[in-house]
N, C-alpha and C. Protein backbone atom coordinates (compact mmCIF):
# COMPACT_ATOMS: atom_id res chain seq x y z
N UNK A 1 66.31 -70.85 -4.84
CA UNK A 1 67.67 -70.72 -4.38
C UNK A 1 68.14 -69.29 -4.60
N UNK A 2 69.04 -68.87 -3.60
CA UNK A 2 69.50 -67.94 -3.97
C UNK A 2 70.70 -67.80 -4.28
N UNK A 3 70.80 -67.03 -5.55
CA UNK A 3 72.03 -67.43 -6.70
C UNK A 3 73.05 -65.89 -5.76
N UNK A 4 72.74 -65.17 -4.97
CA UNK A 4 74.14 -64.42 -4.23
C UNK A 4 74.46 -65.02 -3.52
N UNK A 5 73.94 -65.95 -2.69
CA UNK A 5 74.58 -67.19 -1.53
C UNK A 5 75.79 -67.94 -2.16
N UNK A 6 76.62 -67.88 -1.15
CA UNK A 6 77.91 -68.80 -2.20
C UNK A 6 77.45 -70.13 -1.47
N UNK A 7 76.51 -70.04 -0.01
CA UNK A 7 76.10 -71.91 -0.22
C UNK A 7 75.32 -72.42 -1.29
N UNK A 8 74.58 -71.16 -2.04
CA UNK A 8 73.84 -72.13 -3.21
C UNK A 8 75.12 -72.51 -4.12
N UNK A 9 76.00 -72.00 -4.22
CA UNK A 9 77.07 -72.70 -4.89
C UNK A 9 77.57 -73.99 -4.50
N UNK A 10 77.70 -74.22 -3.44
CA UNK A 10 77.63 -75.38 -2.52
C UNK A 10 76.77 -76.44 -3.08
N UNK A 11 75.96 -76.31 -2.26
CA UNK A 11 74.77 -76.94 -2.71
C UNK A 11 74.52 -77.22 -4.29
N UNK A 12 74.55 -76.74 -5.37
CA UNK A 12 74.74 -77.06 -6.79
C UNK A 12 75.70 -77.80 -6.84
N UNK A 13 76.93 -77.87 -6.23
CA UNK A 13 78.00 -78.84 -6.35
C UNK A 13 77.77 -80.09 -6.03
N UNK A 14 77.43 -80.03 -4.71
CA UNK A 14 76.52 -81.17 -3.97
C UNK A 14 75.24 -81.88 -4.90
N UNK A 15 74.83 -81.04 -5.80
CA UNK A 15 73.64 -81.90 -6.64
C UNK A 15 74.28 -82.36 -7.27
N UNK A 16 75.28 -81.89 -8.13
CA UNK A 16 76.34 -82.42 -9.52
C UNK A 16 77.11 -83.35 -8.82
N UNK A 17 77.42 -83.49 -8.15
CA UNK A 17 78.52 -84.53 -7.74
C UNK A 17 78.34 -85.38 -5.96
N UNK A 18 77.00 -86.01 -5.62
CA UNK A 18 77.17 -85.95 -4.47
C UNK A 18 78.02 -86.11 -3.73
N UNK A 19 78.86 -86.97 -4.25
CA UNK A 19 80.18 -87.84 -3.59
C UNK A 19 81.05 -87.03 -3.37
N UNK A 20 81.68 -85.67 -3.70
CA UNK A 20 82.25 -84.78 -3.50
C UNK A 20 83.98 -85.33 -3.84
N UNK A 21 84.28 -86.60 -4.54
CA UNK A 21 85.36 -87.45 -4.63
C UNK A 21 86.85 -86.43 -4.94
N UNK A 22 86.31 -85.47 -5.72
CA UNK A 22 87.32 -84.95 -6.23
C UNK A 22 87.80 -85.75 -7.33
N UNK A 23 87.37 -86.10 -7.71
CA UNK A 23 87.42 -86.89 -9.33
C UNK A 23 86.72 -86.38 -10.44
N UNK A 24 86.76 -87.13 -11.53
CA UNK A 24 86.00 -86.34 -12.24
C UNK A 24 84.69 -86.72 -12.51
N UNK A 25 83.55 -85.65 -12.70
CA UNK A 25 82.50 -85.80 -12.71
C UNK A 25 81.99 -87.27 -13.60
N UNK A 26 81.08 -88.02 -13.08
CA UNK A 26 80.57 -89.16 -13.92
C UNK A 26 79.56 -89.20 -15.12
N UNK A 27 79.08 -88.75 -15.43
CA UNK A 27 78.20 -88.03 -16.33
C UNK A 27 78.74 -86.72 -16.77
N UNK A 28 78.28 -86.63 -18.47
CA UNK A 28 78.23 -84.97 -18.68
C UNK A 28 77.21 -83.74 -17.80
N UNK A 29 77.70 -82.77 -17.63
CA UNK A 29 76.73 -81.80 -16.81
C UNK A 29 76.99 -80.60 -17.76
N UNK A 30 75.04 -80.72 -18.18
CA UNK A 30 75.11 -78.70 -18.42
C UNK A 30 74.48 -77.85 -17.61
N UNK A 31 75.38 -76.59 -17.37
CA UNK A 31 75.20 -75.68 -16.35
C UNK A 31 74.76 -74.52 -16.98
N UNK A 32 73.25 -74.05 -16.79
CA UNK A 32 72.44 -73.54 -17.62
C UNK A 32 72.41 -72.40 -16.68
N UNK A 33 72.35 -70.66 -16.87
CA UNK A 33 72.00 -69.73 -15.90
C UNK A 33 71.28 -68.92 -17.07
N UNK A 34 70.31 -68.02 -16.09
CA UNK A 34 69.23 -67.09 -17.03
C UNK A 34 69.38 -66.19 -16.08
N UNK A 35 70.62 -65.01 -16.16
CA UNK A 35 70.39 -64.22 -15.16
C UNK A 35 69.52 -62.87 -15.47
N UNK A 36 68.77 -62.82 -14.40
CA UNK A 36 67.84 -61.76 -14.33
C UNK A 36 68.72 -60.50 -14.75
N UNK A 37 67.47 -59.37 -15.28
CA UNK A 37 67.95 -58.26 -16.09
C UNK A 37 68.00 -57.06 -14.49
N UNK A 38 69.50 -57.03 -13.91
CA UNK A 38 69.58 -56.69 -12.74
C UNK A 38 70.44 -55.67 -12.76
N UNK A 39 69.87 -54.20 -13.49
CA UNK A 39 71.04 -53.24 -13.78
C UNK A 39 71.51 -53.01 -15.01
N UNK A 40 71.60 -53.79 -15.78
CA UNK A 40 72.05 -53.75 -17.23
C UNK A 40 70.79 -53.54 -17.91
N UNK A 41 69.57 -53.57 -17.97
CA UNK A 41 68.87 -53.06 -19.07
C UNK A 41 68.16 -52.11 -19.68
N UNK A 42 67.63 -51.80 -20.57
CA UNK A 42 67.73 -50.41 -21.19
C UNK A 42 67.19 -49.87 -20.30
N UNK A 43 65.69 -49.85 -19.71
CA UNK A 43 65.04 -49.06 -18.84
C UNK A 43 65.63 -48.37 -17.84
N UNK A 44 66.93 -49.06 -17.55
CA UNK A 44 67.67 -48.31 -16.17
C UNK A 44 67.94 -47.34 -16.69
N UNK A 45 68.84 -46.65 -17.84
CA UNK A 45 68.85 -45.75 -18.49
C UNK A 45 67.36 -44.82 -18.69
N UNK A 46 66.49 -44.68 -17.73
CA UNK A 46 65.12 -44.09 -17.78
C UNK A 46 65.21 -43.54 -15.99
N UNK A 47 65.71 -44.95 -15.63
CA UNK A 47 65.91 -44.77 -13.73
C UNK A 47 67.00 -44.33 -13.47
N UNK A 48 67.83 -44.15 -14.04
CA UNK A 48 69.19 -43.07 -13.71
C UNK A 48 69.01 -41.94 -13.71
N UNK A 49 68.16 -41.35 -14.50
CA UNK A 49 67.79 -40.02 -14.35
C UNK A 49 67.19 -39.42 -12.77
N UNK A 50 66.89 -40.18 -12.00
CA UNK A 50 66.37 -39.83 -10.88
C UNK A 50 67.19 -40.25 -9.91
N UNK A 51 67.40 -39.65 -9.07
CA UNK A 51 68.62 -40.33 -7.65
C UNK A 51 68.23 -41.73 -6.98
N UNK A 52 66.66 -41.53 -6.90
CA UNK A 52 66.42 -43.01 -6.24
C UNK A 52 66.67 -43.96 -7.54
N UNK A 53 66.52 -43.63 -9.02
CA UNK A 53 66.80 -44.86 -9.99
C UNK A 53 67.96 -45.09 -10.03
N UNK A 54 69.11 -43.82 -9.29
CA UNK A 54 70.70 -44.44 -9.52
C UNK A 54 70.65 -45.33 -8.38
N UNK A 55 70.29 -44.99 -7.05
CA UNK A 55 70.84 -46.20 -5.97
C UNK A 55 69.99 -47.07 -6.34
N UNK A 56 68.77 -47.35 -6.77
CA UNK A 56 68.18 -48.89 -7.18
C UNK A 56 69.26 -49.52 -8.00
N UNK A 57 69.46 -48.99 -9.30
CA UNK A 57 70.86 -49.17 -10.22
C UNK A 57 71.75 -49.63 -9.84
N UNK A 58 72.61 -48.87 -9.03
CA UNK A 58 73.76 -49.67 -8.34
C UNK A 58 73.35 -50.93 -7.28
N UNK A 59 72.20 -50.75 -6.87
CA UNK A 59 72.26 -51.86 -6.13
C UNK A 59 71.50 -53.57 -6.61
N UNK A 60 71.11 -53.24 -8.21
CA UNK A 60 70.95 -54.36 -9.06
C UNK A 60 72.07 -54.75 -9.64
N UNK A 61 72.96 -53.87 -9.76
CA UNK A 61 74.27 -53.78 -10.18
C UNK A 61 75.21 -54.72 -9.30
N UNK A 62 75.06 -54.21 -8.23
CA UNK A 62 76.07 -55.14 -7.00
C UNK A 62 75.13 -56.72 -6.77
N UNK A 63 73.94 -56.55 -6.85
CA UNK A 63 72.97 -58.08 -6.92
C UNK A 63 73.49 -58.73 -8.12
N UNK A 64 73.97 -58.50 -9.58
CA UNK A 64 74.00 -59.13 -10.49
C UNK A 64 75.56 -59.69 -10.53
N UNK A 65 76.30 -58.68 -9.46
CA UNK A 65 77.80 -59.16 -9.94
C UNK A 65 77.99 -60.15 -8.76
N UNK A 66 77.21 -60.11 -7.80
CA UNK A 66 77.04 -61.62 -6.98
C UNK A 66 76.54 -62.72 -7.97
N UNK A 67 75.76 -62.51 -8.47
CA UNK A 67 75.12 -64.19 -8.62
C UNK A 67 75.95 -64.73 -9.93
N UNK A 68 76.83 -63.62 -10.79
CA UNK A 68 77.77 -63.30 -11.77
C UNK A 68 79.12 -64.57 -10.87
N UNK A 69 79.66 -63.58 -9.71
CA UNK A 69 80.79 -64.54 -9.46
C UNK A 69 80.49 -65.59 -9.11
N UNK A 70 79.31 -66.04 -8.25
CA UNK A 70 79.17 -67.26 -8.19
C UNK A 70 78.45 -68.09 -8.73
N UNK A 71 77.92 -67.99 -10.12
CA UNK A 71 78.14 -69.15 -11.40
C UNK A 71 79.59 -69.15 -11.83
N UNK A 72 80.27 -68.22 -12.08
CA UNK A 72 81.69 -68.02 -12.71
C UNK A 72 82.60 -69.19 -11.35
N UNK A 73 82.22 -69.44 -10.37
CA UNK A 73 83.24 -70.11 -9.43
C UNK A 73 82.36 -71.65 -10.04
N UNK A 74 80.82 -71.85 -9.56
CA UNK A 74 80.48 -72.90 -10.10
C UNK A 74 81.02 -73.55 -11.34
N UNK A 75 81.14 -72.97 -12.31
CA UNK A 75 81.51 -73.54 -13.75
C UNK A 75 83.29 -73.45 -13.45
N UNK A 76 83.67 -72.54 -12.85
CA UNK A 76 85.21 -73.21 -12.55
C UNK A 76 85.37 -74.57 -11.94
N UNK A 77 84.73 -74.80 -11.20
CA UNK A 77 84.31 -76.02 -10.28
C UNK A 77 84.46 -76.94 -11.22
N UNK A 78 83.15 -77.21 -11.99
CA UNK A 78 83.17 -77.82 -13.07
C UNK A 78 83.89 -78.47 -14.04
N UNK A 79 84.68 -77.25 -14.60
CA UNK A 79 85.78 -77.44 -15.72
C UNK A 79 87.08 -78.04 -14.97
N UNK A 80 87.46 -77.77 -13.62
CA UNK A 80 88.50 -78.17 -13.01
C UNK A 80 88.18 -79.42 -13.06
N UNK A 81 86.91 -80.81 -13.27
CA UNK A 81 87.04 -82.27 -12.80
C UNK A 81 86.82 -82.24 -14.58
């Protein structure tokens, strides 16, 4: 799946709740994420030094703050039932 798609957000909702009732969830659900090291880790500080390691950088950067807002909307999802 791909975690920048806001249909995989969709779709995760759709697994957690097929019924879509707007009620509250029937079971407990844990919502587990392992987000990849996409910009934030030390090595980039090695790839910044070079122009092509800054635009790779920023653009793991803009990949991580996608898949960032949409767990952050998923688990709003969540906490709202």
């Amino acid at each position: 799946m791909d975690a920048t798609n806001p249909d995989t957000v969709k779709k995760c909702i759709e697994f957690i709740n097929p019924g879509l009732t707007g009620t509250a969830l029937s079971e407990p659900v844990l919502i587990w994420a392992s987000m990849p090291c996409t910009g934030g880790c030390k090595y980039q500080n090695i790839n910044a030094q070079t122009e092509s390691g800054k635009n790779h950088r920023e653009l793991h950067i803009k990949t991580f703050k996608k898949m960032w807002r949409n767990f952050v909307t998923l688990i709003e999802w969540a906490l709202s039932r």
